[in-house]
Each structure stands twice: as C-alpha cells, then as structure tokens.
Protein backbone atom coordinates (compact mmCIF):
# COMPACT_ATOMS: atom_id res chain seq x y z
CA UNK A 1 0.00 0.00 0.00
CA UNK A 2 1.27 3.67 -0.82
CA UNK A 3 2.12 5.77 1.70
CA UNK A 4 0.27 9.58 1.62
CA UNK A 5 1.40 12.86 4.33
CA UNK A 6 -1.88 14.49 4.91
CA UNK A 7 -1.26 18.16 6.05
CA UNK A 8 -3.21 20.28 6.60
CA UNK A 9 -4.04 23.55 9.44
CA UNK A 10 -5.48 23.11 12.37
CA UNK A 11 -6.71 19.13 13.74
CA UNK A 12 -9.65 18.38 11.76
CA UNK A 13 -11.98 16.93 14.75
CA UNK A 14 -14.30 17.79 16.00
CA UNK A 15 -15.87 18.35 12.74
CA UNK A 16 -17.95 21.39 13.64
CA UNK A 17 -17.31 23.38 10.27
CA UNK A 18 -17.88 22.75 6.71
CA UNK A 19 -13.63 22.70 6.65
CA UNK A 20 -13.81 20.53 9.21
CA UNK A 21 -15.80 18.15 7.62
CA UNK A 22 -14.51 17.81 4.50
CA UNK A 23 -10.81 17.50 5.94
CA UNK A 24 -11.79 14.97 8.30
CA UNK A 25 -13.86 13.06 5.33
CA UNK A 26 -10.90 13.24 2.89
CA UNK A 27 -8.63 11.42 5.71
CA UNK A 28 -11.16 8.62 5.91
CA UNK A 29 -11.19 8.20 1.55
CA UNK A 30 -7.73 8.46 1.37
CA UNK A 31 -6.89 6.03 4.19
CA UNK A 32 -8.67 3.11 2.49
CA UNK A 33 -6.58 3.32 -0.20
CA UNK A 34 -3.27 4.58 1.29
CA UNK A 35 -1.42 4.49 4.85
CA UNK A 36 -1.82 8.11 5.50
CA UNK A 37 0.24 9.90 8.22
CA UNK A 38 -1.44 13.20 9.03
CA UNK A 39 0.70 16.20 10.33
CA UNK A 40 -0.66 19.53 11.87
CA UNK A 41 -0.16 22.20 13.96
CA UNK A 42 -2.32 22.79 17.19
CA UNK A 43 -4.26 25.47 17.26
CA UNK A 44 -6.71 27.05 20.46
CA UNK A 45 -8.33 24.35 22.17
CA UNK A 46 -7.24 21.32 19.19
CA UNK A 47 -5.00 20.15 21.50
CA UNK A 48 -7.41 19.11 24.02
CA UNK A 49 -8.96 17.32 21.08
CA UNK A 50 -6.31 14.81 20.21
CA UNK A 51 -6.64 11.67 22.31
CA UNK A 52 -10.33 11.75 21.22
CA UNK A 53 -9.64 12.29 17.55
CA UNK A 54 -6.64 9.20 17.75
CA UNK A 55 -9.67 6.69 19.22
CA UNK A 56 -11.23 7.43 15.68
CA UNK A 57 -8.60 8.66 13.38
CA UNK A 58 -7.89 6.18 10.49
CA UNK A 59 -4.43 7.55 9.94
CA UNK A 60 -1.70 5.14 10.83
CA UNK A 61 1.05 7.95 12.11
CA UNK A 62 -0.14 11.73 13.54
CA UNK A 63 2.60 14.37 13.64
CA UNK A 64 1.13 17.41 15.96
CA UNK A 65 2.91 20.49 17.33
CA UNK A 66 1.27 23.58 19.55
CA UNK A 67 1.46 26.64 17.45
CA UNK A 68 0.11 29.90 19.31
CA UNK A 69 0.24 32.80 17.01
CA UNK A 70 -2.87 34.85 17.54
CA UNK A 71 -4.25 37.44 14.87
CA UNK A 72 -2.92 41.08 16.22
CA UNK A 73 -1.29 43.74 14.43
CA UNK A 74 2.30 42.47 15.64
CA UNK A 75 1.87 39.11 14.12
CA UNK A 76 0.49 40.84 10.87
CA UNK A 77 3.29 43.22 10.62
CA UNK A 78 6.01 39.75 11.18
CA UNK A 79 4.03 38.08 8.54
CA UNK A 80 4.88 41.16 6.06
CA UNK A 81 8.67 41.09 6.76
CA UNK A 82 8.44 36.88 6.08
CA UNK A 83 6.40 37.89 3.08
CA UNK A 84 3.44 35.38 3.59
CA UNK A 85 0.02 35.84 4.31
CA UNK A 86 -0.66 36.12 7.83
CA UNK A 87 -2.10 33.23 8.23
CA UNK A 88 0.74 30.97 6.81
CA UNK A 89 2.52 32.78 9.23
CA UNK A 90 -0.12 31.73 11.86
CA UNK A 91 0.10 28.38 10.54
CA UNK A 92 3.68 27.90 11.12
CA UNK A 93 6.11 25.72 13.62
CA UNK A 94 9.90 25.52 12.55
CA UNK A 95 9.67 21.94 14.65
CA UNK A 96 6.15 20.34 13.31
CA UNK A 97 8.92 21.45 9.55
CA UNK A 98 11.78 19.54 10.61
CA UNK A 99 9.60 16.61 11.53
CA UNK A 100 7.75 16.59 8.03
CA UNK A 101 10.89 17.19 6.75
CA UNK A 102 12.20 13.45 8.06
CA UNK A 103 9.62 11.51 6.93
CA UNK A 104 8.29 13.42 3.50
CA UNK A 105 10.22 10.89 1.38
CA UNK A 106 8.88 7.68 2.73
CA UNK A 107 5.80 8.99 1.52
CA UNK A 108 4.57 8.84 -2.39
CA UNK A 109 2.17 11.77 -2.04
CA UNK A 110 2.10 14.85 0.16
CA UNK A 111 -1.34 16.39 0.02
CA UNK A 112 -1.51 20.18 1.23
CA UNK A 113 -5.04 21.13 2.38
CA UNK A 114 -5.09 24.45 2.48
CA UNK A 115 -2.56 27.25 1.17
CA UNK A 116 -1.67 27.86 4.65
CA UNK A 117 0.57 24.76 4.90
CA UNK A 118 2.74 25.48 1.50
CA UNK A 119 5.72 26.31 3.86
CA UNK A 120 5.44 22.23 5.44
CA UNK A 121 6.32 21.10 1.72
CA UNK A 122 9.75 20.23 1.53
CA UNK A 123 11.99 21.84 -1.54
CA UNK A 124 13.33 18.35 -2.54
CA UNK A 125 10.48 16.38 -2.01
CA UNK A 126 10.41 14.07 -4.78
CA UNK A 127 6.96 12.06 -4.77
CA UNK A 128 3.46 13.57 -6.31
CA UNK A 129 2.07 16.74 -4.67
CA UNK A 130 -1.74 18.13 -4.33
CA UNK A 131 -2.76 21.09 -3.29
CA UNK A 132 -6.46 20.60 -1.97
CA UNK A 133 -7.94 24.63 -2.07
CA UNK A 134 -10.70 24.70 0.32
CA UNK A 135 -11.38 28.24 -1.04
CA UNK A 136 -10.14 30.85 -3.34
CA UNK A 137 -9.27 32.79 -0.16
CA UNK A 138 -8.26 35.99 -1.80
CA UNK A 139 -11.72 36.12 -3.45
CA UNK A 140 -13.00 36.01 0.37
CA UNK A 141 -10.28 39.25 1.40
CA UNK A 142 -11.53 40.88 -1.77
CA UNK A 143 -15.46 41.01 -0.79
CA UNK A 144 -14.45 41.78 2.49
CA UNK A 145 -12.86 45.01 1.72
CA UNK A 146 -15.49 45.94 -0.84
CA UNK A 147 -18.20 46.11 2.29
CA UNK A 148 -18.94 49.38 3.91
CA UNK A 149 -17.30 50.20 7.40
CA UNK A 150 -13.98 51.40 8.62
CA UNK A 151 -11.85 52.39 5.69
CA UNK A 152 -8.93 51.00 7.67
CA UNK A 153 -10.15 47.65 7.90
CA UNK A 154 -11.05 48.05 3.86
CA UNK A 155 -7.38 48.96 3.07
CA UNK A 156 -6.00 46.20 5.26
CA UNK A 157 -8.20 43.53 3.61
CA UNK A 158 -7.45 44.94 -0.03
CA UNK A 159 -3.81 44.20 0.36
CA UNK A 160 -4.33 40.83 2.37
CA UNK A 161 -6.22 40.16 -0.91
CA UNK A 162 -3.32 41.31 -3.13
CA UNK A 163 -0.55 39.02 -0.72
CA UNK A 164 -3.21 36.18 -0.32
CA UNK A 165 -3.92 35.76 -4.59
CA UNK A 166 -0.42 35.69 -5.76
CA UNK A 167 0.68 33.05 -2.79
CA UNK A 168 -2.36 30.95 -3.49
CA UNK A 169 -1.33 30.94 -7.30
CA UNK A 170 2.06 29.92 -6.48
CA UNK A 171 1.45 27.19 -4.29
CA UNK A 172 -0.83 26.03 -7.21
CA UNK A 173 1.67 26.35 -9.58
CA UNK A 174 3.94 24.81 -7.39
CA UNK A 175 2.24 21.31 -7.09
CA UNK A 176 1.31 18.88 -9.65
CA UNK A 177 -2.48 18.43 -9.09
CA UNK A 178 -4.80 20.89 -8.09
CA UNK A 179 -8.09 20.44 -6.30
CA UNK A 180 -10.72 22.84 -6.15
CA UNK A 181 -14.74 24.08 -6.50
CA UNK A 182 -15.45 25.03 -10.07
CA UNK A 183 -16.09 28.59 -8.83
CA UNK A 184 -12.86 28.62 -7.29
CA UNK A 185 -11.15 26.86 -9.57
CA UNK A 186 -12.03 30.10 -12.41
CA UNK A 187 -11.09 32.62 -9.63
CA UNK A 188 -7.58 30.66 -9.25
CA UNK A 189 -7.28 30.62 -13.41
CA UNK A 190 -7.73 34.94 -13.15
CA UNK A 191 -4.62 34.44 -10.32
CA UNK A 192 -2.58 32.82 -12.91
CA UNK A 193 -3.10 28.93 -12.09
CA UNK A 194 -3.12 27.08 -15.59
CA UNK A 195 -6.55 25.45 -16.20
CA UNK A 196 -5.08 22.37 -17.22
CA UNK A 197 -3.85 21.28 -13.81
CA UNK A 198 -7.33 21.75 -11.71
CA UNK A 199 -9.38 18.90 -11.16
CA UNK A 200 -13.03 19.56 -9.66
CA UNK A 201 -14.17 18.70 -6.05
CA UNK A 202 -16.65 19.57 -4.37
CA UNK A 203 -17.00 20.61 -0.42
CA UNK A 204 -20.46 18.43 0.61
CA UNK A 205 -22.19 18.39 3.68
CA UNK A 206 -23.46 15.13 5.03
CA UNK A 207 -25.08 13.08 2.38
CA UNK A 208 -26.37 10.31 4.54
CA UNK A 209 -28.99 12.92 5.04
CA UNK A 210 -30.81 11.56 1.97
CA UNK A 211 -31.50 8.57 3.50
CA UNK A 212 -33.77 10.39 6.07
CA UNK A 213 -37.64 10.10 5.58
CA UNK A 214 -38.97 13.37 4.23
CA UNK A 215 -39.37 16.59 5.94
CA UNK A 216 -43.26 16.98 6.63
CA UNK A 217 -44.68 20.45 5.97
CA UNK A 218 -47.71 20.39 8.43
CA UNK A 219 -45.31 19.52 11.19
CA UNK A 220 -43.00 22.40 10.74
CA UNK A 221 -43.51 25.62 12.55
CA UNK A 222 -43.14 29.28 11.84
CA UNK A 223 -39.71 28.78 12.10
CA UNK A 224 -36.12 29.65 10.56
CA UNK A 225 -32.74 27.99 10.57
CA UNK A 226 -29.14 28.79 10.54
CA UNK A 227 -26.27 26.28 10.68
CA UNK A 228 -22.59 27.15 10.70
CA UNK A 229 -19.48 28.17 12.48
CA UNK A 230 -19.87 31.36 13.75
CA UNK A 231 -16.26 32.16 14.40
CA UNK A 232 -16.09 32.65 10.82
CA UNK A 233 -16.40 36.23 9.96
CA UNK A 234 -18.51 35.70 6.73
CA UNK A 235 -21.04 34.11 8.85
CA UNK A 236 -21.31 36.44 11.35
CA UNK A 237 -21.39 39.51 8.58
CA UNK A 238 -24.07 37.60 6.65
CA UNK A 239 -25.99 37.00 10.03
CA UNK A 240 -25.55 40.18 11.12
CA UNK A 241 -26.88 41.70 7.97
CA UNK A 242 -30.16 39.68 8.15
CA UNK A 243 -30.98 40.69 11.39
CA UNK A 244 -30.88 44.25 11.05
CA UNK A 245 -32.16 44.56 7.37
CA UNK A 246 -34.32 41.24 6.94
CA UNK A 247 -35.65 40.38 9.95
CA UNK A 248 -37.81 43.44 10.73
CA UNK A 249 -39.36 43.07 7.80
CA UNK A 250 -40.16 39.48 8.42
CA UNK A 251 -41.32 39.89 12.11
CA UNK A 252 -44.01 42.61 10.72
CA UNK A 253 -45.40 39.95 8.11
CA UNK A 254 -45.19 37.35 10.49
CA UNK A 255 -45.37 38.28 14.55
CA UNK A 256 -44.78 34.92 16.19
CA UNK A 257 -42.21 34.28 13.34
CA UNK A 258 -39.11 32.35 15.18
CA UNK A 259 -35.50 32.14 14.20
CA UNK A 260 -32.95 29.06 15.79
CA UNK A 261 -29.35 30.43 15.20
CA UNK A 262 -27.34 27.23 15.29
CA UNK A 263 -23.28 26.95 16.05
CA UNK A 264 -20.82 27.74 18.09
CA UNK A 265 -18.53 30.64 18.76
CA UNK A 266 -21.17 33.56 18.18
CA UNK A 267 -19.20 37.37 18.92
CA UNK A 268 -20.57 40.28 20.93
CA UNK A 269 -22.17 41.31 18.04
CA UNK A 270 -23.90 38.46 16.70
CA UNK A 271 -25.13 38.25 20.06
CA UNK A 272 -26.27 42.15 20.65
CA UNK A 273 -28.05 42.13 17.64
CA UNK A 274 -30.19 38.71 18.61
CA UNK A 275 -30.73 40.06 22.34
CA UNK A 276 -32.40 42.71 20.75
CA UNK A 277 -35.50 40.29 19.37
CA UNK A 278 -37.78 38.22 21.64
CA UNK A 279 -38.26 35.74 18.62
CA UNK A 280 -34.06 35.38 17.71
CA UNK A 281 -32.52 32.24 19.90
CA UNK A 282 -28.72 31.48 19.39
CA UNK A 283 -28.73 27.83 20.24
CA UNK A 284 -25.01 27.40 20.50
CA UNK A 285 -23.44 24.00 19.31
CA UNK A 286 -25.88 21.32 18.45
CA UNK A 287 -24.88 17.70 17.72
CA UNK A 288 -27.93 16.19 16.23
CA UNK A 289 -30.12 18.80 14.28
CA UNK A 290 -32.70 16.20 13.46
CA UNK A 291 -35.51 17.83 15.98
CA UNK A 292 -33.98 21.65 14.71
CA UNK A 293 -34.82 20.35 10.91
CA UNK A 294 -37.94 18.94 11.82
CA UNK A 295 -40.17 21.98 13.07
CA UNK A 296 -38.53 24.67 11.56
CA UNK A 297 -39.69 25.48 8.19
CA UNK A 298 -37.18 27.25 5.71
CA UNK A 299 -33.54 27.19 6.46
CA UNK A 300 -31.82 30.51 5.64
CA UNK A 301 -27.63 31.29 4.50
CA UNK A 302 -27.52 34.80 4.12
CA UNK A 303 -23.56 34.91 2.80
CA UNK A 304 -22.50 38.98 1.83
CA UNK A 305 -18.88 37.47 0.76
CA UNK A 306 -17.08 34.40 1.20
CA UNK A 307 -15.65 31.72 -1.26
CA UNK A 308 -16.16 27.58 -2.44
CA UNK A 309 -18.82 25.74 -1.99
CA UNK A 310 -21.13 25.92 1.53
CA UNK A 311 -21.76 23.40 3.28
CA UNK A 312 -24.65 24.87 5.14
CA UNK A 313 -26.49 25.24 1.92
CA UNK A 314 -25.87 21.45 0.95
CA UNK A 315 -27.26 19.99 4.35
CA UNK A 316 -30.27 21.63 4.20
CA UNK A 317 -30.44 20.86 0.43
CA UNK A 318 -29.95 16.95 1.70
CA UNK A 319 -32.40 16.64 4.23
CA UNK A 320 -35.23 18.42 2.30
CA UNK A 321 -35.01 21.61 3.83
CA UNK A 322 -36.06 24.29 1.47
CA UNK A 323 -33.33 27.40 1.80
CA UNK A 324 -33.17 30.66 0.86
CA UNK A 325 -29.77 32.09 0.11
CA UNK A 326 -27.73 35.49 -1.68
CA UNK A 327 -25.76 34.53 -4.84
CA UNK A 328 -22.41 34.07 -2.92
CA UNK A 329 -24.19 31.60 -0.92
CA UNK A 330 -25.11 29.85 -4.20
CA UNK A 331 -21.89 29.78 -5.81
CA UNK A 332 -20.28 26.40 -7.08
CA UNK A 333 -24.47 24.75 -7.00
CA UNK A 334 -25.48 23.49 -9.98
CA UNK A 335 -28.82 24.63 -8.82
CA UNK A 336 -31.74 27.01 -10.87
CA UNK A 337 -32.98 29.59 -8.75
CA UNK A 338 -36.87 28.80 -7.80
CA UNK A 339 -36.34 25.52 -8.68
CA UNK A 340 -33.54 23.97 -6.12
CA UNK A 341 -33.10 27.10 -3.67
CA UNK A 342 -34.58 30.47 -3.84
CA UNK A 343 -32.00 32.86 -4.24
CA UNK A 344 -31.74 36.88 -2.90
CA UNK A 345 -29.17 39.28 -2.92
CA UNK A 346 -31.14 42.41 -1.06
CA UNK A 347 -33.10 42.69 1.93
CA UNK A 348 -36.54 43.19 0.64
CA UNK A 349 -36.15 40.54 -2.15
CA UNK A 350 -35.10 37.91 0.79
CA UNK A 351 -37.87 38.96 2.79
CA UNK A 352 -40.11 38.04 0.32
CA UNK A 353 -38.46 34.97 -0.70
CA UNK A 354 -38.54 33.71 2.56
CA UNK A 355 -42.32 34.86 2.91
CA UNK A 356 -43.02 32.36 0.25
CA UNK A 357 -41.78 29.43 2.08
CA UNK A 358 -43.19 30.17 4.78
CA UNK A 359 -47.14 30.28 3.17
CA UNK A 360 -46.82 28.43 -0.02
CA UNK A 361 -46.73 24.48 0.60
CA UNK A 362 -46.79 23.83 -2.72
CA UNK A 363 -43.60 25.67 -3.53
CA UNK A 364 -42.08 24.08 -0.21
CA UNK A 365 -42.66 20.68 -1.30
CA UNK A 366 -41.16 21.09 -4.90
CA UNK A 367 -37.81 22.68 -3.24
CA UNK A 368 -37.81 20.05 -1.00
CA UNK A 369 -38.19 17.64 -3.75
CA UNK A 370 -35.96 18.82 -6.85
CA UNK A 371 -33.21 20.05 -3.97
CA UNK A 372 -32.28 16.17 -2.93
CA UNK A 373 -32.83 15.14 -6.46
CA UNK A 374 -29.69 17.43 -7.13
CA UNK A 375 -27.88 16.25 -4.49
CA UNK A 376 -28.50 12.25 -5.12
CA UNK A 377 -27.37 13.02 -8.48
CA UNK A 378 -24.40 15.43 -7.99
CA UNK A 379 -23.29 15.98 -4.69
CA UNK A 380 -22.58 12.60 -2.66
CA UNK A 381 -18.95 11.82 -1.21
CA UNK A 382 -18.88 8.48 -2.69
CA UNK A 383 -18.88 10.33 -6.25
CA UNK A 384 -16.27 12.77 -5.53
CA UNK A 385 -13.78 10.49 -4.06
CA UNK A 386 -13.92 8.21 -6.87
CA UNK A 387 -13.48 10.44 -8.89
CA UNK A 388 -10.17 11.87 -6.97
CA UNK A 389 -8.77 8.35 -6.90
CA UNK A 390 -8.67 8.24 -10.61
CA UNK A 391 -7.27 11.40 -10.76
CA UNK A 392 -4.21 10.53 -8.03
CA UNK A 393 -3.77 7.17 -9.54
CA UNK A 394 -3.30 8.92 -12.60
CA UNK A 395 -0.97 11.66 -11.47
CA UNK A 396 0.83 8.84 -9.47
CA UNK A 397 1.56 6.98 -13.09
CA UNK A 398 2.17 10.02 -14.54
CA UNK A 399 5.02 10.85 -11.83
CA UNK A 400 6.81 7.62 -11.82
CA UNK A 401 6.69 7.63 -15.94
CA UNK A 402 8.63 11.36 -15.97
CA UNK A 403 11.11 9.97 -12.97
CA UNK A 404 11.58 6.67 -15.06
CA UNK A 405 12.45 8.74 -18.30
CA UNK A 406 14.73 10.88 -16.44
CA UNK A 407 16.80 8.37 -14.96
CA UNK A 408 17.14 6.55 -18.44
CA UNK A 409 18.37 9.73 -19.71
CA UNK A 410 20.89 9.83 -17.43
CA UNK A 411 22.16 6.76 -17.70
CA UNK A 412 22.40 6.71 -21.85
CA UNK A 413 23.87 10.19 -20.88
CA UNK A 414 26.59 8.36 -18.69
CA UNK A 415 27.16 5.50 -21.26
C-alpha cells in the first residue's frame, strides 16, 4: 500500500465546520486506499482534542505540534517582513517542519489542504504533490474590503487580498495536481493557475442525510434555521446583515415568526443584535439537528462574501429543507434559482423569498423535492472520491513515468 502525508491547518476533529468536515472526510477516503500519516499544527483548544480524535482517526502515524500565534497587528506586521500571508505565518512551527521534513520521502504523495501549509512542503520532495484549495481565499479578502465600514479595515483587507492571490497561485503552480470548486477553480485561473492542472471537487455536507424520511410540511412551525461556524467572519457579517435589514421586515409579516441560530462561537455582536429580538434564539453547538430540521420550516444562509462551496447550503439541500440564500451563498451549485433554492441578494427581495416558504406548501414541497434530487445526483462523497482516486492514480503513473524517463536519460547520458 502507498504511503500519503496528509497536512493540513489546524486538527480536523471535532468536525464542527464545513472545513472541518470535508478535511476529516478526505482522511477517511484516502486512508482506504493509502497508509496516510497526518501532520498539523495545534491550534486554540485542538489540543485538548487529540486523544479523542486518535480513538477514531484512520491515519496510521499523527505528527502534531502547539502553534500559538494569535491574529494582532504584531503578528500581521512579522508576517509582512516573512512575506506570507498572515495566516501561513499563523500556521507555522519551525519543529512540526523539521519533523515533516524526516519523513516526506517515505511517503509517495504529500497532500496540502489548504494554502496555509505550503511552507510544510519540503523543496526536494520528490513524490506527487496536491494542493487541496478549500477556497479561493483571496476572493474572500476581496469582498471583504469591498463592504462598507472602517476604511482601515477596507485597506487592510485589499492588500491581504493582493498578498493572499499571488501566494495561493504559487502554491498552485507549485504542485502537480490541483483540487478545487469550479467557482474557485475560475477565480484561481484569473490568479494565474493554468486550467489544465485543476481537477473539480466539491465541499459536501453530510449526504447520509438523503436517506432520512422526508421533511413533513404540516409539522413544521413558523420557524427559521441557521447552521454554521460562527467564528467565521462571513457568517457572522451575513448573520448580522439579516438581522438588522431582513428580519424586521419578516417579524411585521409574520409576529410569532421564530428564528434558531445554530453553532458555536457567536461574537458580541452576533449576540447584541439577537438580544435585541424576543423571537431570535442562538442555540449554541448542536450535535444532532434532526428535531432543529424537523419543526422549523425554511432554512436561511444569508452569505454577503465568502468563497467555495457551503456546506450549510448542501445539508439543508440533503435533508429536504427548502433554503433561501444570496448569490455568494449559491456559488459552485449546480442549482436554478426557484427551482432547487430560492436565491436573494437584497433585503426586501429575501424577505419576500422567505415569505413564500413560509405560506406556499406547494412551492415548499417542490424545493424540498428537486433540492435532494440534485444532491443524489451530484453531490454525494462516494462520487467525488472516486473520482479523486482516478485522478491521483493517474498523477501517481504520470510521476513515476517522468522519474523513469529521467533516470534513463541519465544513464544513456553516462554510457
């Protein structure tokens, strides 16, 4: 059996974000067909995470190493005189390096999953290497900066944009396969990446989902849903945004309306802004959703800016849950508008959209029904990782081809 070096940010358990997940998924594909040693840094509380995440883990080695680097001006102003990103410089540990560095060439593939890990790939690593893009993150700095507030933190995010596009293009360019969304993947082709080395994948929520009876409409209530991390600053903007500009709206339609906010890590803000409505609960971290799915009636991912594909928008897509979403939230679906999810970019166009779902069964039940269609047919893990086997067995016969050829040059260059 080949031997792969998973790497990848920050430990990938528990598996309470859609990055989470789809590291933590990709571990278990790739260790049925390879013994996979997985190295990464510790970040915040990961470390009190490990002995639970070894009782389950199917790698076969685990490198680990505490890294503490929090995000202050300091750290960003180091990360400017390295010349990386500040969160590669986040990411970093000069010992969790020199222990990749002694075992990179027992492996036959080192897999990078995320750009923030680039500086973990040896220089004279030999073997086939994938970068896995969980995002086109500059695309996320870009949006950022392009929303109103203080001009300062505008600037700051326009040039994390410029710093964060040209090293994402270079760790593509650096690797011989490339995984990514196919919205990210076109946002990486304007960095510079050459479309010829990209190969599709997809970031899915949990497909088993489908396998769930089917949502009933009369035993919903008035009721809305969010899922996701909300320690990531997209989510909390997008939240944010919907309660002060959609919400009123909604409340005067509908007076007993009700709105579960589900995930961990909410902000000060996040939780002003919800203290400030009687009908608004932030529910905190909640392992099995099944009761939250199964009164609330339309499931809601108001995204302003982000990047790849969301999971939130897939789950609820999976288990039936008819969503209403902005574009951004949209992006990387193969999904019509009305037909899959009903899609909203400003306030009073949400308001309505989510008005529909709320009164119209007839419209609820055809989301419901076309929206796990889709996903049966396009979006399962089984699919995606079959196809990415093909792909790395290819790239792994492709490798050993080019090293074969080289070393008969050299020889009839020696005779």
């Amino acid at each position: 059996m080949k031997k792969l070096l998973f790497i990848t940010p920050e430990l990938p358990f528990p598996a309470q974000s859609g990055g989470k997940v789809k590291s933590l998924k990709l571990l278990q594909a790739l260790a049925e067909r390879y013994q996979v040693t997985l190295a990464c840094p510790l970040k915040l509380d990961d470390a009190r995470h490990v002995e639970a995440f070894q009782a389950i883990s199917p790698c076969t080695n685990h490198l680990h190493q505490a890294v503490d680097v929090p995000r202050n001006p300091t750290n960003l102003a180091v990360s400017y005189m390295r010349n990386v990103p500040l969160n590669v410089h986040r990411t970093h540990s000069e010992q969790l390096q020199t222990n990749i560095a002694a075992v990179a060439d027992q492996h036959d593939i080192l897999f990078l999953d995320h750009y923030e890990v680039f500086p973990y790939l040896p220089k004279d690593y030999q073997g086939l290497t994938v970068y896995h893009a969980h995002n086109a993150y500059y695309k996320i700095w870009e949006r950022y900066a392009q929303l109103p507030g203080n001009p300062a933190m505008r600037m700051a995010a326009h040039l994390e944009a410029r710093r964060v596009k040209r090293y994402e293009a270079s760790v593509a360019n650096a690797t011989d396969l490339v995984f990514a969304a196919p919205n990210d993947a076109r946002e990486l082709c304007l960095a510079g990446v050459a479309e010829s080395k990209i190969h599709d994948t997809f970031h899915l929520g949990d497909d088993q989902q489908l396998e769930l009876p089917e949502l009933q409409y009369s035993n919903t209530r008035k009721k809305l849903m969010y899922v996701g991390f909300l320690g990531w600053e997209p989510n909390t903007q997008g939240l944010l945004w919907f309660i002060e500009q959609v919400w009123p709206s909604l409340v005067e339609r509908h007076p007993d309306l009700r709105f579960d906010i589900v995930g961990k890590g909410p902000d000060q803000r996040l939780q002003r802004a919800a203290a400030l409505w009687d009908g608004i609960t932030l529910k905190g971290f909640v392992p099995d959703l099944q009761r939250i799915y199964n009164d609330s009636r339309v499931s809601v991912a108001p995204l302003l800016f982000g990047s790849g594909m969301k999971v939130k928008v897939l789950d609820a897509m999976a288990r039936g849950m008819p969503t209403v979403t902005t574009s951004v939230g949209a992006e990387g679906i193969d999904m019509e508008s009305g037909k899959h999810l009903l899609v909203a970019d400003d306030p009073l166009e949400m308001a309505t959209q989510v008005d529909r779902l709320l009164t119209d069964p007839a419209l609820w039940l055809r989301l419901q029904t076309q929206s796990r269609a889709l996903i049966a047919e396009r979006y399962t893990w089984r699919q995606l990782f079959s196809q990415m086997h093909r792909t790395l067995d290819s790239g792994l016969r492709t490798k050993a081809s080019a090293a074969s050829s080289k070393t008969a040059g050299r020889l009839q260059h020696a005779g």
